[in-house]
PDB file of N, CA and C in Angstrom:
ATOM      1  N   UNK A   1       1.114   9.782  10.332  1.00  0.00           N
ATOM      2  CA  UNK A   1       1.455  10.149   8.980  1.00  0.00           C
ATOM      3  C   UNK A   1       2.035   8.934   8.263  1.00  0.00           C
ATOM      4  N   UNK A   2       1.547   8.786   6.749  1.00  0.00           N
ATOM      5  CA  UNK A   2       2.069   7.422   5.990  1.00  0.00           C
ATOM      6  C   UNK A   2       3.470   8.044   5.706  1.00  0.00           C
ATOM      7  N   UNK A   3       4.350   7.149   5.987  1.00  0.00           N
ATOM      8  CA  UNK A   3       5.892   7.198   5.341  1.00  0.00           C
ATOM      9  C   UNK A   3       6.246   5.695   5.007  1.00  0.00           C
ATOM     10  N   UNK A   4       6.712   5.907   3.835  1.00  0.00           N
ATOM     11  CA  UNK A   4       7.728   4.978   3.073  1.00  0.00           C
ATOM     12  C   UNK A   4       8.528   3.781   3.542  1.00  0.00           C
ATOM     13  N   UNK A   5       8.392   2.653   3.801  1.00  0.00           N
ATOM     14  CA  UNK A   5       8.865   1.723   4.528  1.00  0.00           C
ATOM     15  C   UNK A   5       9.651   0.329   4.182  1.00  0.00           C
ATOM     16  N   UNK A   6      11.007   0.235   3.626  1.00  0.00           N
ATOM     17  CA  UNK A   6      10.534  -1.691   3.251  1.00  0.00           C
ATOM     18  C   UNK A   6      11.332  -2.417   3.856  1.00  0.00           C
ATOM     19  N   UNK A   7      10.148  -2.887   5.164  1.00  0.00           N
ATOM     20  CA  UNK A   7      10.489  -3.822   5.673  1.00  0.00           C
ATOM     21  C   UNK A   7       9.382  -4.980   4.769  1.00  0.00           C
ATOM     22  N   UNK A   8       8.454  -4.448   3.818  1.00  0.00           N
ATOM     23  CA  UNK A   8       7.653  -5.577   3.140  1.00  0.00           C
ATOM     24  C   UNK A   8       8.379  -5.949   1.927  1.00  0.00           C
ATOM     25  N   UNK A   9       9.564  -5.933   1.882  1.00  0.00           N
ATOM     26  CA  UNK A   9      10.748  -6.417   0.298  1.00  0.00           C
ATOM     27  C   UNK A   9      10.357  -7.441   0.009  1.00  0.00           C
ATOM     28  N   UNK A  10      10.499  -8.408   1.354  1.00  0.00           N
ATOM     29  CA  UNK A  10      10.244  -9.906   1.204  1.00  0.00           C
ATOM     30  C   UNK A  10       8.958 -10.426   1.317  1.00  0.00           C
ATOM     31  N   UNK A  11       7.983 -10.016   1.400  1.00  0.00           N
ATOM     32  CA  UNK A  11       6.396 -10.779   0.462  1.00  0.00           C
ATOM     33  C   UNK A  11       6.453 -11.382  -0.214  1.00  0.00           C
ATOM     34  N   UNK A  12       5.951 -12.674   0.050  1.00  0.00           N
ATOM     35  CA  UNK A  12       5.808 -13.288  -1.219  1.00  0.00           C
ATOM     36  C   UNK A  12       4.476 -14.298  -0.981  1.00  0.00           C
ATOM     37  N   UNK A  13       3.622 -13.946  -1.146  1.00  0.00           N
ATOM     38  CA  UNK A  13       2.075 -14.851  -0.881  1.00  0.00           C
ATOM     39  C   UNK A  13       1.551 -13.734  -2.198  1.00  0.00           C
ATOM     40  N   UNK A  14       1.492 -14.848  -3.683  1.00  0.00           N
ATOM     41  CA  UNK A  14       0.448 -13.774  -4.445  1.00  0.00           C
ATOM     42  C   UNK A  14      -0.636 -13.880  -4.268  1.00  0.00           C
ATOM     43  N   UNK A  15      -1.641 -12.600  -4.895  1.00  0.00           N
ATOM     44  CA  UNK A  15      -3.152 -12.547  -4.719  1.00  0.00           C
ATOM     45  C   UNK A  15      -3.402 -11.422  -5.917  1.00  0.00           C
ATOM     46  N   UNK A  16      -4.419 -12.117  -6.323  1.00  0.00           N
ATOM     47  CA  UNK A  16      -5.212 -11.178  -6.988  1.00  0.00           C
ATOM     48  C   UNK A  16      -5.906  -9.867  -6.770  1.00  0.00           C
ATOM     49  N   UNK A  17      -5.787  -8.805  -7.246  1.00  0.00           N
ATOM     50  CA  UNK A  17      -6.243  -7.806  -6.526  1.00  0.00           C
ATOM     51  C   UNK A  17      -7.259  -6.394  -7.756  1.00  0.00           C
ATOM     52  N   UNK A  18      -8.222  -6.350  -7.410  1.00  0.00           N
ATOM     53  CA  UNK A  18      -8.478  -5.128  -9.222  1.00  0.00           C
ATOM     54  C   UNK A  18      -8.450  -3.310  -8.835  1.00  0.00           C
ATOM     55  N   UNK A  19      -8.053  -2.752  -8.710  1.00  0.00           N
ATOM     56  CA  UNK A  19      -7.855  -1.268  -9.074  1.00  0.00           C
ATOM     57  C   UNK A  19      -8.748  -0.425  -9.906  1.00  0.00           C
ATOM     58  N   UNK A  20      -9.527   0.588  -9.290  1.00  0.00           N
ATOM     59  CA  UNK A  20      -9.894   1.748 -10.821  1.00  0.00           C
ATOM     60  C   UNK A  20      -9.012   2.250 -11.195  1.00  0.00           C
ATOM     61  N   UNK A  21      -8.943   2.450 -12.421  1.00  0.00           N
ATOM     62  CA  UNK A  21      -8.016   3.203 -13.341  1.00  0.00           C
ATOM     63  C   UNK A  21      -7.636   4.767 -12.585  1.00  0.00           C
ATOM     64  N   UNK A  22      -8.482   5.187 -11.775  1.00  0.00           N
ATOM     65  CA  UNK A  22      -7.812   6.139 -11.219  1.00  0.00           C
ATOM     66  C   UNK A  22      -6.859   6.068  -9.639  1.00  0.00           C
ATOM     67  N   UNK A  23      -7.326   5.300  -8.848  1.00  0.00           N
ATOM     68  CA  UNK A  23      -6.829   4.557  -8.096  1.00  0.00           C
ATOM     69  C   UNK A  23      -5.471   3.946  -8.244  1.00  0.00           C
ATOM     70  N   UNK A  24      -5.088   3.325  -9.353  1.00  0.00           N
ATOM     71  CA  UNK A  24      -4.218   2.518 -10.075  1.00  0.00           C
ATOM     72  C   UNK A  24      -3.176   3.411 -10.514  1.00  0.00           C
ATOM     73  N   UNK A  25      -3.708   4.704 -10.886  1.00  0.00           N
ATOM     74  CA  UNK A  25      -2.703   6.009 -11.503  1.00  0.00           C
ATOM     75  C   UNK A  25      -1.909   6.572 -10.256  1.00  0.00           C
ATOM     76  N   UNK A  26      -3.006   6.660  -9.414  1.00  0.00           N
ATOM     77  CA  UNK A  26      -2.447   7.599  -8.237  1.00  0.00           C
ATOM     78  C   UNK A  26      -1.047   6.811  -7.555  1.00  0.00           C
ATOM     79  N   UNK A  27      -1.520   5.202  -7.246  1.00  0.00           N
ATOM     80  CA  UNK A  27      -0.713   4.625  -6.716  1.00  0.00           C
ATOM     81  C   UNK A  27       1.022   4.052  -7.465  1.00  0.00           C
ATOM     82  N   UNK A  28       0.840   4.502  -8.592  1.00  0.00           N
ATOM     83  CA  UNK A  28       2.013   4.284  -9.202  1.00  0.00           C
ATOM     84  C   UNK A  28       2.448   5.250  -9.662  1.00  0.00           C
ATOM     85  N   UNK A  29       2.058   6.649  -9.534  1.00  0.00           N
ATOM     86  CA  UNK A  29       2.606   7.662  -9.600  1.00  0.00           C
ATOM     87  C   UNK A  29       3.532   7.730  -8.431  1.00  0.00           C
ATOM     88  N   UNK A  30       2.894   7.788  -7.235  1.00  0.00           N
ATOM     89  CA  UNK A  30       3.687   7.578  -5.949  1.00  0.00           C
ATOM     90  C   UNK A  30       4.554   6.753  -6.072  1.00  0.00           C
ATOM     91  N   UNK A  31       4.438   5.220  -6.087  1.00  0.00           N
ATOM     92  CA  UNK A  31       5.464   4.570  -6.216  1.00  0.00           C
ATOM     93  C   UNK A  31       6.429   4.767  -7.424  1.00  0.00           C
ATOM     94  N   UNK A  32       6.378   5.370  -7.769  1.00  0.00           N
ATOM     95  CA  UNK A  32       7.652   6.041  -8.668  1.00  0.00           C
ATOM     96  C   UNK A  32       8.283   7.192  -8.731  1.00  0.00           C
ATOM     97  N   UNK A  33       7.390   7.664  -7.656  1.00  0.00           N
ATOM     98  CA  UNK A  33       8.304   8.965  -7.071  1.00  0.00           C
ATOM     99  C   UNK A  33       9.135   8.753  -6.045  1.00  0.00           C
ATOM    100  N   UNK A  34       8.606   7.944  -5.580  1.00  0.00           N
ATOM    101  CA  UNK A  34       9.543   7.530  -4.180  1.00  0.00           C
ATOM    102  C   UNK A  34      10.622   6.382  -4.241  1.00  0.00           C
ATOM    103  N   UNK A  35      10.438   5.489  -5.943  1.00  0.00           N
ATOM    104  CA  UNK A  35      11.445   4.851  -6.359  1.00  0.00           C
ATOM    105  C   UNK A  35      10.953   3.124  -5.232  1.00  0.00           C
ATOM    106  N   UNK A  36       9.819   3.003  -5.510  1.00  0.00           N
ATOM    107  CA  UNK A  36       9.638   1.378  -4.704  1.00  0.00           C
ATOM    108  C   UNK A  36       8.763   1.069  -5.477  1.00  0.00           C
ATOM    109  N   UNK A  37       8.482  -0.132  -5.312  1.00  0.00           N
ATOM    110  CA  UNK A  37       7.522  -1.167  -6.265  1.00  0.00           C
ATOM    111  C   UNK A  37       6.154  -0.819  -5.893  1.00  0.00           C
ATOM    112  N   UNK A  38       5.421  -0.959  -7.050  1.00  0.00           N
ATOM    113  CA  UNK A  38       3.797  -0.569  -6.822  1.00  0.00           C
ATOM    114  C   UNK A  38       3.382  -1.521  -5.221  1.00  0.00           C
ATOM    115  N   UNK A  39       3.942  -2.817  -5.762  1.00  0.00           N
ATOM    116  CA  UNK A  39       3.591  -3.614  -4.537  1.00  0.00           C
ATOM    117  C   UNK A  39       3.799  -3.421  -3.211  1.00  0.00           C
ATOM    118  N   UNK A  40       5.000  -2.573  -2.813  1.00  0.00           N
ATOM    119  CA  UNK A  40       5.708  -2.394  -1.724  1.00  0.00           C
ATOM    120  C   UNK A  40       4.382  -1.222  -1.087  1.00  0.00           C
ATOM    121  N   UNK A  41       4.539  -0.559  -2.075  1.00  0.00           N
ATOM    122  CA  UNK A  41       3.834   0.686  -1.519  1.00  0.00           C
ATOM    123  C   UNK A  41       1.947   0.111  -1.127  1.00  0.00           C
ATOM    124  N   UNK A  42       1.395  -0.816  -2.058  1.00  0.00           N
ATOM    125  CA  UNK A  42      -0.005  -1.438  -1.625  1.00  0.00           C
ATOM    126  C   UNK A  42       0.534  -2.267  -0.020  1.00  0.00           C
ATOM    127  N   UNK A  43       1.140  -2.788   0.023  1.00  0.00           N
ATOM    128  CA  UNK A  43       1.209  -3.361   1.254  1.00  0.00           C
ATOM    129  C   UNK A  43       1.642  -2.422   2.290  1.00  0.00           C
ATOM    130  N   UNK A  44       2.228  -1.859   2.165  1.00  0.00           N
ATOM    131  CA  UNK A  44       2.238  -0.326   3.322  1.00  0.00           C
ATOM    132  C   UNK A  44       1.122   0.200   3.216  1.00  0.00           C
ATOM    133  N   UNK A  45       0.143   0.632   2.358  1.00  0.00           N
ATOM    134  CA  UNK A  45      -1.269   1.385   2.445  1.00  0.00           C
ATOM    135  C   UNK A  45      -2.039   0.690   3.006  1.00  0.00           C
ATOM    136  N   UNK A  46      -2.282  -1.021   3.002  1.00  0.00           N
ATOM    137  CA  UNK A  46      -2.912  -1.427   3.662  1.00  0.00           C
ATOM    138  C   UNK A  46      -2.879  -1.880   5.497  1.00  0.00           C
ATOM    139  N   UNK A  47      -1.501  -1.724   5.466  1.00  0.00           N
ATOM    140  CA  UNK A  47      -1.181  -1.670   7.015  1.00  0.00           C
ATOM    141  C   UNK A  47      -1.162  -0.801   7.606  1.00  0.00           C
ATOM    142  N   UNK A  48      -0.922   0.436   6.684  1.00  0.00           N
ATOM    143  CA  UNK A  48      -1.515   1.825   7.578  1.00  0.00           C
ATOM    144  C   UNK A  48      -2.859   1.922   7.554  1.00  0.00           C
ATOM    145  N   UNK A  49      -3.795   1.299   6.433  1.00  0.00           N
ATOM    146  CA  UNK A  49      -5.127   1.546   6.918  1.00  0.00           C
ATOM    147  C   UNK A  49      -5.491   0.380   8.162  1.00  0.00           C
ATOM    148  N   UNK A  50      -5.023  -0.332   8.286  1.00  0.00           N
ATOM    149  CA  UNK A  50      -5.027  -1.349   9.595  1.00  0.00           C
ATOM    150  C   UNK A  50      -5.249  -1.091  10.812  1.00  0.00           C
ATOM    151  N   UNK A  51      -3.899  -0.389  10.657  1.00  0.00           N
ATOM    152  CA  UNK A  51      -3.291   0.346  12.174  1.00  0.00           C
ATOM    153  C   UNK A  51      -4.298   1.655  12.395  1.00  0.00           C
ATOM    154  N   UNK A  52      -4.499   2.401  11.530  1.00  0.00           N
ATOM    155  CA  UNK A  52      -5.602   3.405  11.695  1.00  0.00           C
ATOM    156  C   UNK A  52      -6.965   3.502  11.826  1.00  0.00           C
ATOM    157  N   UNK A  53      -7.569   2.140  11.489  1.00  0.00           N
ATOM    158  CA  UNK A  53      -8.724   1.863  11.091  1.00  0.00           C
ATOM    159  C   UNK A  53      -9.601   1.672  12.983  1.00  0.00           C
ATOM    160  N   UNK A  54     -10.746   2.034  13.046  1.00  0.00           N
ATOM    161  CA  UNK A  54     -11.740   2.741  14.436  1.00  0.00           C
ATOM    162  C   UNK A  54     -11.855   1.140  14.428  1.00  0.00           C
ATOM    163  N   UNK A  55     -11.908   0.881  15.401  1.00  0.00           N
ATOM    164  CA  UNK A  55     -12.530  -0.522  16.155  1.00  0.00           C
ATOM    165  C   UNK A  55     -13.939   0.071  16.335  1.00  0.00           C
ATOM    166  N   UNK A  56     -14.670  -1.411  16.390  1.00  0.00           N
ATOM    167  CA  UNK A  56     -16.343  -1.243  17.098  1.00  0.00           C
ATOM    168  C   UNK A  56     -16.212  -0.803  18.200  1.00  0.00           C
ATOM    169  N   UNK A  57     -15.269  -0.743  19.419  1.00  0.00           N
ATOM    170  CA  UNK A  57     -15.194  -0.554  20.971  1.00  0.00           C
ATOM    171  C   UNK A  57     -14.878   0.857  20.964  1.00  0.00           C
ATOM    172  N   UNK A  58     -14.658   1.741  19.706  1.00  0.00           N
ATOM    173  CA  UNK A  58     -14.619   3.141  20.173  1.00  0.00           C
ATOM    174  C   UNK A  58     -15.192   4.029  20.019  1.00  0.00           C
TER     175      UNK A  58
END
């Protein structure tokens, strides 16, 4: 289950990144419900899709 995390406070490598407008809504709705930075919360979504994501070996 995704839960809320910041141990990513301290990031700091920028990058460019583009969003759909609906995509973009969803994710800052959340991050403002839960009171953390849009950013905090993209870098937790992508490490949970990381950690979750099927290897070729399975």
């Amino acid at each position: 289950m995704f839960e809320i995390d910041n141990k990513f406070k301290n990031a700091n490598l920028p990058r460019t990144i583009r969003f759909t407008d609906d995509l973009f809504e969803k994710l800052n709705k959340i991050s403002s419900e839960n009171g953390i930075s849009f950013n905090l919360l993209v870098l937790q979504c992508c490490e949970y899709a990381l950690k979750n994501m099927k290897s070729d070996n399975n």
